[in-house]
Protein backbone atom coordinates (compact mmCIF):
# COMPACT_ATOMS: atom_id res chain seq x y z
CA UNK A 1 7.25 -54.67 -31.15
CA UNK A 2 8.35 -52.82 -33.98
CA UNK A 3 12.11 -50.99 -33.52
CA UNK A 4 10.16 -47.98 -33.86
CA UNK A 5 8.38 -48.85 -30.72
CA UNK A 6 11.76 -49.85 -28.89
CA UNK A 7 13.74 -46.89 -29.73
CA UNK A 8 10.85 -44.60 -28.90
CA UNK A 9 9.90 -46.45 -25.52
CA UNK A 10 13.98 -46.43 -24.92
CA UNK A 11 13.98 -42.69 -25.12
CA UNK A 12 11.05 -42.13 -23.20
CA UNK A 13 12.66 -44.27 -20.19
CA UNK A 14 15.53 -41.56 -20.30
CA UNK A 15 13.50 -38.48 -20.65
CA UNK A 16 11.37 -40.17 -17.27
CA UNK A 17 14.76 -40.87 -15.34
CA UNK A 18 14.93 -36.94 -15.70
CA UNK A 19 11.77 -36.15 -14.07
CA UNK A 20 12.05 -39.49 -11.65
CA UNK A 21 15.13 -41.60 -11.43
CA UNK A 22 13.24 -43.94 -9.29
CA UNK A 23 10.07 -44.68 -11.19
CA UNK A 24 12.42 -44.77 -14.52
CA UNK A 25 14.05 -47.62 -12.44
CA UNK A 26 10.97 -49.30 -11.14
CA UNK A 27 10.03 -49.06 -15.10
CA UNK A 28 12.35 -50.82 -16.19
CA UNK A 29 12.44 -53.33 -13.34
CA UNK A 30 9.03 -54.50 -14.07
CA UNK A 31 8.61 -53.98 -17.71
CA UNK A 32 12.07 -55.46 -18.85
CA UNK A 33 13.49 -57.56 -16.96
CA UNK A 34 9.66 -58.82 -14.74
CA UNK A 35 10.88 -58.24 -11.40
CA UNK A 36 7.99 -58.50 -8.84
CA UNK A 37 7.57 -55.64 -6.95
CA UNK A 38 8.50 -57.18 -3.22
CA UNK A 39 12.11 -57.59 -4.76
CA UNK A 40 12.01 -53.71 -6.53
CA UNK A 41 10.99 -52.48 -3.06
CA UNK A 42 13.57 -54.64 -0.84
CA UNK A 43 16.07 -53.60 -3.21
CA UNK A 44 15.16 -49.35 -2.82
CA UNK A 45 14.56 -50.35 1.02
CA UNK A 46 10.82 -48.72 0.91
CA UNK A 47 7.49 -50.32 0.89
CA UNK A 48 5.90 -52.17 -1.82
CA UNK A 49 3.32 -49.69 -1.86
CA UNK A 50 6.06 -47.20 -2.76
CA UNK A 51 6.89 -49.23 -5.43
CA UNK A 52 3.56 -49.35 -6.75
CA UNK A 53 3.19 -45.60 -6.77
CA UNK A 54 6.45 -45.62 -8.46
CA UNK A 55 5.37 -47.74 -11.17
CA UNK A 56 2.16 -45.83 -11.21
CA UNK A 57 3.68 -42.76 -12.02
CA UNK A 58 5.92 -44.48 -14.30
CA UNK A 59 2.90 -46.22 -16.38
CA UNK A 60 1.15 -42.80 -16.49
CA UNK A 61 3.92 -41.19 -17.88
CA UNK A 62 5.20 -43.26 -20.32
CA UNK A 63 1.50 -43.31 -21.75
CA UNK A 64 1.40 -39.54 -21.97
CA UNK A 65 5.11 -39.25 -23.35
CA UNK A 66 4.74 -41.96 -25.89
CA UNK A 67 1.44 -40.79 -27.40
CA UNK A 68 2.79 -37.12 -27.94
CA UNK A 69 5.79 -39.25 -30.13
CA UNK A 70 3.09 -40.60 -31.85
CA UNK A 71 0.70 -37.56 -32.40
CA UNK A 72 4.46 -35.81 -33.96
């Protein structure tokens, strides 16, 4: 990954803690540090499906926010 990459995913992960704090967290969770998501969701004391939804969401908007960076 090129730093261009990192500093642009790193921003989007703050602009998505904006919208969701959760899913942001959940992001990085799973992305960054690999955490499987029975830990993510005993951790947030919801469901796993939650979590999933969460990182859904998350996926979805990353992909959206980080291709508008890129169409700039």
């Amino acid at each position: 990954i090129q730093d261009e990459s990192i500093e642009a995913l790193s921003e989007a992960l703050v602009q998505l803690g904006l919208v969701n704090k959760r899913a942001e967290e959940v992001a990085r969770m799973k992305y960054i540090l690999g955490i499987p998501t029975p830990i993510i969701a005993n951790l947030f004391k919801v469901s796993d499906r939650t979590i999933r939804g969460d990182w859904r969401f998350a996926q979805a908007w990353l992909r959206r926010q980080l291709s508008a960076q890129r169409g700039m």
